[in-house]
Protein backbone atom coordinates (compact mmCIF):
# COMPACT_ATOMS: atom_id res chain seq x y z
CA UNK A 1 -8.62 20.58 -10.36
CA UNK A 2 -5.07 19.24 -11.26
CA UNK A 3 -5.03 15.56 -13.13
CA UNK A 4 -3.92 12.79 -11.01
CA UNK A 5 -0.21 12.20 -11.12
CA UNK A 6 2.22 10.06 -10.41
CA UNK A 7 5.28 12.13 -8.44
CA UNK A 8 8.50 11.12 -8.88
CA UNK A 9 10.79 9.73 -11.97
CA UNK A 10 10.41 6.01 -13.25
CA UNK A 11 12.98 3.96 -13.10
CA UNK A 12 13.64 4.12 -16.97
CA UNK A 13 14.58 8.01 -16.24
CA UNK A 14 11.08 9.49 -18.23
CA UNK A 15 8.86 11.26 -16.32
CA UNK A 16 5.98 9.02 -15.09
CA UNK A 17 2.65 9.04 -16.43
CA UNK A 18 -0.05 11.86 -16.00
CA UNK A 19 -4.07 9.75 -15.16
CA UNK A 20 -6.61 12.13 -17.69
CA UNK A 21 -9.27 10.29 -16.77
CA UNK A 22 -12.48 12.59 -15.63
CA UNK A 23 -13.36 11.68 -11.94
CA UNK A 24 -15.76 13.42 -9.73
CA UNK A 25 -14.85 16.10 -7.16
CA UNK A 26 -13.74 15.10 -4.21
CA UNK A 27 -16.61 17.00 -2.31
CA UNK A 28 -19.47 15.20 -4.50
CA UNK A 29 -18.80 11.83 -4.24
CA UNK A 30 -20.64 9.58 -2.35
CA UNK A 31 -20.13 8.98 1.38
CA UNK A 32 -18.02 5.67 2.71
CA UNK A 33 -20.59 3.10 3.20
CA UNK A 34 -21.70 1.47 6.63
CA UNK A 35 -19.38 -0.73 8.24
CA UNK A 36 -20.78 -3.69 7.48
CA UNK A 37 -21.48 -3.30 4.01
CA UNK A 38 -19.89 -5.98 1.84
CA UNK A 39 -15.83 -5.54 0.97
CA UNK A 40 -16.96 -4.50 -3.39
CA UNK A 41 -18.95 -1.88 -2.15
CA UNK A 42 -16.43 -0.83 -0.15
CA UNK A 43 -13.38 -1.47 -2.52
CA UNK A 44 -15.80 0.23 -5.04
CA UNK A 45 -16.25 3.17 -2.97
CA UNK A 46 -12.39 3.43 -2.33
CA UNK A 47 -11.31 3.46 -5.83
CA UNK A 48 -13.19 5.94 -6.94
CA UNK A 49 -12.68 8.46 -3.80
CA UNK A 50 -8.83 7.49 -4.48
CA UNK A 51 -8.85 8.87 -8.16
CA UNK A 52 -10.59 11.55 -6.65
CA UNK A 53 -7.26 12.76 -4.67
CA UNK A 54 -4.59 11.52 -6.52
CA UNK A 55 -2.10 14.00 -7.24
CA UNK A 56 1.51 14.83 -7.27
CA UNK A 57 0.98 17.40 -4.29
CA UNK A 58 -0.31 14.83 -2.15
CA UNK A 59 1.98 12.16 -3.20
CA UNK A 60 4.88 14.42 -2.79
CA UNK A 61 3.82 15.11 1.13
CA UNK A 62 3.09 11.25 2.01
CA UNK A 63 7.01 10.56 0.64
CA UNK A 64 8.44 13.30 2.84
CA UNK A 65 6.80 12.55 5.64
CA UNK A 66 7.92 8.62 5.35
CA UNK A 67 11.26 9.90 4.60
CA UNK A 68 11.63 12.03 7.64
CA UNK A 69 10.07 9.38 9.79
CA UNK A 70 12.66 7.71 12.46
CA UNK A 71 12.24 4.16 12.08
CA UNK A 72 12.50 4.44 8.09
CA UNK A 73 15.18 6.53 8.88
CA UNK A 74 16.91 3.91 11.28
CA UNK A 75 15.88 1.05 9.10
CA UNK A 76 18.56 -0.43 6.69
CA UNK A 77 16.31 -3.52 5.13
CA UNK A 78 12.74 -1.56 3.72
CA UNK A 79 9.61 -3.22 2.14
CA UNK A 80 7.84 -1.51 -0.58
CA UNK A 81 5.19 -1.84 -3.15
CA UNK A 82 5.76 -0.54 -7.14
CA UNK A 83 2.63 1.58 -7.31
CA UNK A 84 0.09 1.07 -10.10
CA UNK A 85 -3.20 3.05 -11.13
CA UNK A 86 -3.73 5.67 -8.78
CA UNK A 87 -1.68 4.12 -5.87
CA UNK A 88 0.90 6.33 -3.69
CA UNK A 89 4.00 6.25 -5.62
CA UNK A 90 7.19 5.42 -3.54
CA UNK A 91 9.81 5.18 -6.22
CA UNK A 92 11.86 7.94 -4.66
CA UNK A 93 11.64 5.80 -1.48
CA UNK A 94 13.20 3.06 -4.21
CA UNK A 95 15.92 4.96 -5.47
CA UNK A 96 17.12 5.44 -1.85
CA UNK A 97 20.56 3.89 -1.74
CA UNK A 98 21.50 3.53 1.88
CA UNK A 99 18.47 1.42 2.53
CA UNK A 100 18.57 -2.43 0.87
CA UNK A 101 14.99 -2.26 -0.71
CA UNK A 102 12.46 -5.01 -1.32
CA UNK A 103 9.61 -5.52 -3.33
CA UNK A 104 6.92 -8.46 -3.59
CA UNK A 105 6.56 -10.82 -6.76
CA UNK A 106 3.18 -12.43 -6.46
CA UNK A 107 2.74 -16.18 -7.27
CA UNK A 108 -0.16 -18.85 -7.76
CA UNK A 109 1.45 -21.77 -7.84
CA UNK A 110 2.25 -24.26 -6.00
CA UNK A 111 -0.12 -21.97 -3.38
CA UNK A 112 -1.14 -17.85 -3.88
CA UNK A 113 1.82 -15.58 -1.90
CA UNK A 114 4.29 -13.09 -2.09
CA UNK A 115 8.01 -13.73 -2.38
CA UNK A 116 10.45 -10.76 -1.30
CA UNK A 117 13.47 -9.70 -4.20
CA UNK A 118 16.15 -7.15 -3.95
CA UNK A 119 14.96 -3.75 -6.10
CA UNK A 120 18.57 -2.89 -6.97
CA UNK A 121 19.20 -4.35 -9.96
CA UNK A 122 16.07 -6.29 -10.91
CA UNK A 123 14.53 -7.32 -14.14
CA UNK A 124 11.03 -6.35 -13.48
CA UNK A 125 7.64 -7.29 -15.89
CA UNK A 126 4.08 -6.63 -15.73
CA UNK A 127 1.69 -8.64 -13.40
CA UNK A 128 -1.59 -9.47 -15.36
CA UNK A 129 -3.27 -7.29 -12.80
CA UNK A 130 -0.79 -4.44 -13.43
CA UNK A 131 1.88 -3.71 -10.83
CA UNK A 132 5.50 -4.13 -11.80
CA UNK A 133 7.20 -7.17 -10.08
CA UNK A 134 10.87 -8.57 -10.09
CA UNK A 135 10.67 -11.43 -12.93
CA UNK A 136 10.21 -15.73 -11.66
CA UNK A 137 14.38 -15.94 -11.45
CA UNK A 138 14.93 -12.88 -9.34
CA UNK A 139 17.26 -14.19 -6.16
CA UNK A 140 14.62 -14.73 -2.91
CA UNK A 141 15.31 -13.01 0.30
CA UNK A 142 13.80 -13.88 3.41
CA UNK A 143 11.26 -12.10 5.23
CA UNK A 144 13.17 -12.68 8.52
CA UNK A 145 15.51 -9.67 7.25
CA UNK A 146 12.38 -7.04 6.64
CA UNK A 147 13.23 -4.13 9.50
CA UNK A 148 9.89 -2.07 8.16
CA UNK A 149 7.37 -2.75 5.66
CA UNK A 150 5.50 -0.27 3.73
CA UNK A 151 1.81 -1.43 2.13
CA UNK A 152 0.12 -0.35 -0.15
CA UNK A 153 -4.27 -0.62 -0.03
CA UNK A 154 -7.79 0.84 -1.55
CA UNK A 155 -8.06 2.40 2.32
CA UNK A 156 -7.78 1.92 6.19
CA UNK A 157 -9.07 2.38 9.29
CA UNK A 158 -8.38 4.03 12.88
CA UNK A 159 -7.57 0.70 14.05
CA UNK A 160 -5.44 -0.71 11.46
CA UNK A 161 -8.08 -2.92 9.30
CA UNK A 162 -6.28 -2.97 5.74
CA UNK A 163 -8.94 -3.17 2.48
CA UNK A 164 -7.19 -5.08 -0.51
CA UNK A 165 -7.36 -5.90 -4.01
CA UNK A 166 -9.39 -9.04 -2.47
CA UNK A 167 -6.46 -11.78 -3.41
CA UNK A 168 -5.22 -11.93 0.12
CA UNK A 169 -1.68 -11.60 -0.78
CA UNK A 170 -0.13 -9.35 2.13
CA UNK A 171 -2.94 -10.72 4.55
CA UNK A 172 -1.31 -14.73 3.84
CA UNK A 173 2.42 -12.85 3.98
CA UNK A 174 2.73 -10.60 6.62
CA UNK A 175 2.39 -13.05 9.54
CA UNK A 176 5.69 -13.73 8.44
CA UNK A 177 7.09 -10.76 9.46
CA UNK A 178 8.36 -10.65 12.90
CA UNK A 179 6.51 -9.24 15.68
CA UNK A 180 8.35 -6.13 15.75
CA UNK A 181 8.42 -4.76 12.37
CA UNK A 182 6.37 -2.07 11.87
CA UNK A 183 3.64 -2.41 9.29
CA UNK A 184 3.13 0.97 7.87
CA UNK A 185 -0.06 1.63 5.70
CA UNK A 186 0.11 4.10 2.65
CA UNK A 187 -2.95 5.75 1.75
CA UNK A 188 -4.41 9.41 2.25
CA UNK A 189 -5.98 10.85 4.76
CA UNK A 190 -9.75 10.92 3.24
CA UNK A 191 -9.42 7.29 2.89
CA UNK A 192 -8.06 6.84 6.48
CA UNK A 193 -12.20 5.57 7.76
CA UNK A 194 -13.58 4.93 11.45
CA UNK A 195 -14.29 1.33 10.96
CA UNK A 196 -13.70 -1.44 8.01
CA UNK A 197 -15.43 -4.62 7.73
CA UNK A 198 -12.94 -7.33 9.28
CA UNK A 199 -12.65 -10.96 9.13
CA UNK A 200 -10.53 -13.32 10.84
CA UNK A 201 -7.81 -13.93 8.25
CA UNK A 202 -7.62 -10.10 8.03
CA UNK A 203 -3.98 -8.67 8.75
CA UNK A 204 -3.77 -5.00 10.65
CA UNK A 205 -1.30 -2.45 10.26
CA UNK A 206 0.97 -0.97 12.77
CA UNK A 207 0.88 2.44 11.58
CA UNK A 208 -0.67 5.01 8.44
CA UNK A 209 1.37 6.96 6.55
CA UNK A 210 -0.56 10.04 4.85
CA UNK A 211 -0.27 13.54 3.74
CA UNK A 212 -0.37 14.31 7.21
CA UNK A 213 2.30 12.14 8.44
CA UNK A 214 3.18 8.87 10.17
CA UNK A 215 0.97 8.05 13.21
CA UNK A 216 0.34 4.55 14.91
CA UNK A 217 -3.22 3.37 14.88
CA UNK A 218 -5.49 2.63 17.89
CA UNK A 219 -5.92 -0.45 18.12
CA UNK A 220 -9.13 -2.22 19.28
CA UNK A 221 -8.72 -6.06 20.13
CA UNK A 222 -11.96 -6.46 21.16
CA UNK A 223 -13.49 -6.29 17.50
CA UNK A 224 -14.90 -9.18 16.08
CA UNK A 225 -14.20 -10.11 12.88
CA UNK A 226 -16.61 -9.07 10.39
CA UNK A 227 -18.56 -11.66 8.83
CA UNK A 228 -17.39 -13.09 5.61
CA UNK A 229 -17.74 -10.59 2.31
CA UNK A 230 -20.55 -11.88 0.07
């Protein structure tokens, strides 16, 4: 089995960083748990089946087939995520100079949320949690301007449910998106699930982006929200 690998070149120019951790086979690890199972179990399960299929092959295929998609194609104004861990990497996405590219700088104070900073030319540090983020005196731009956002999570399902870190972040920012921008999920295919506990403050996304492609989701309104995770 290849290690897990980051594709694509940091932005410092070296080559990124090869994962050399052990992690099971994809085909013996345990099998998603029940729908309502609590979100850790689930964000347990994810991380694990994620490490699992990490790899610059995959990686490679979700990039081209965001790249070759239409609306990132048409779009001038593009959110992304800096991956960390065993996230999809987009920085080829990032290097893309005829697109005006974003990326979030979480905040705690004066209340938890996401502020949106040009890539081009940013000063980025660490996050204590580890993803890359423009530095506190990066210029803010406003949401309003976002023409397609790309987000990063531990997995999805059919209908669009998106399973976080648990901080709520994207969930508390992306009603500020307007209506029309698509909300693209990045993830693989064998994280892609049937059905995801839900709750109400819960955010969906418009469409998946995997090694397979781009595809929208099917969306089922009538779902209640799951209860809250214990």
């Amino acid at each position: 089995m290849r290690n897990p690998a980051r594709s694509g070149a940091s932005r410092s120019g070296h080559a990124p960083a090869v994962d050399s951790r052990v992690v099971p086979r994809p085909d013996r690890l345990p099998s998603p748990p029940p729908p309502d199972a609590p979100k850790d179990r689930w964000r347990a399960w994810a991380r694990s089946r994620r490490r699992s299929l990490a790899g610059a092959e995959r990686n490679r295929a979700v990039v081209e087939a965001l790249s070759a998609w239409p609306p990132y194609r048409r779009a001038t104004t593009v959110l992304l995520y800096l991956a960390f861990g065993s996230e999809i990497d987009l920085s080829p996405l990032a290097g893309d100079t005829t697109k005006h590219v974003l990326v979030p700088r979480s905040q705690e104070a004066p209340a938890p949320g996401l502020t949106l900073h040009r890539l081009q030319g940013a000063r980025l540090e660490p996050h204590p949690f580890g993803p890359r983020q423009p530095r506190a005196d990066a210029p803010a731009v406003d949401p309003a301007t976002v023409e397609l956002a790309l987000l990063p999570g531990l997995c999805f399902d059919e209908a669009g449910t998106r399973l976080g870190y648990g901080r709520g972040y994207f969930d508390r920012f992306l009603g500020r998106l307007a209506a029309t921008v698509p909300r693209v999920g990045v993830g693989y295919d064998a994280l892609v699930v049937a059905r995801l506990p839900r709750e109400a403050h819960d955010r969906q996304v418009t469409h998946l982006a995997t090694e397979s492609g781009v595809r929208a989701v099917t969306a089922r309104p009538s779902d209640p929200p799951a209860p809250p995770s214990r």
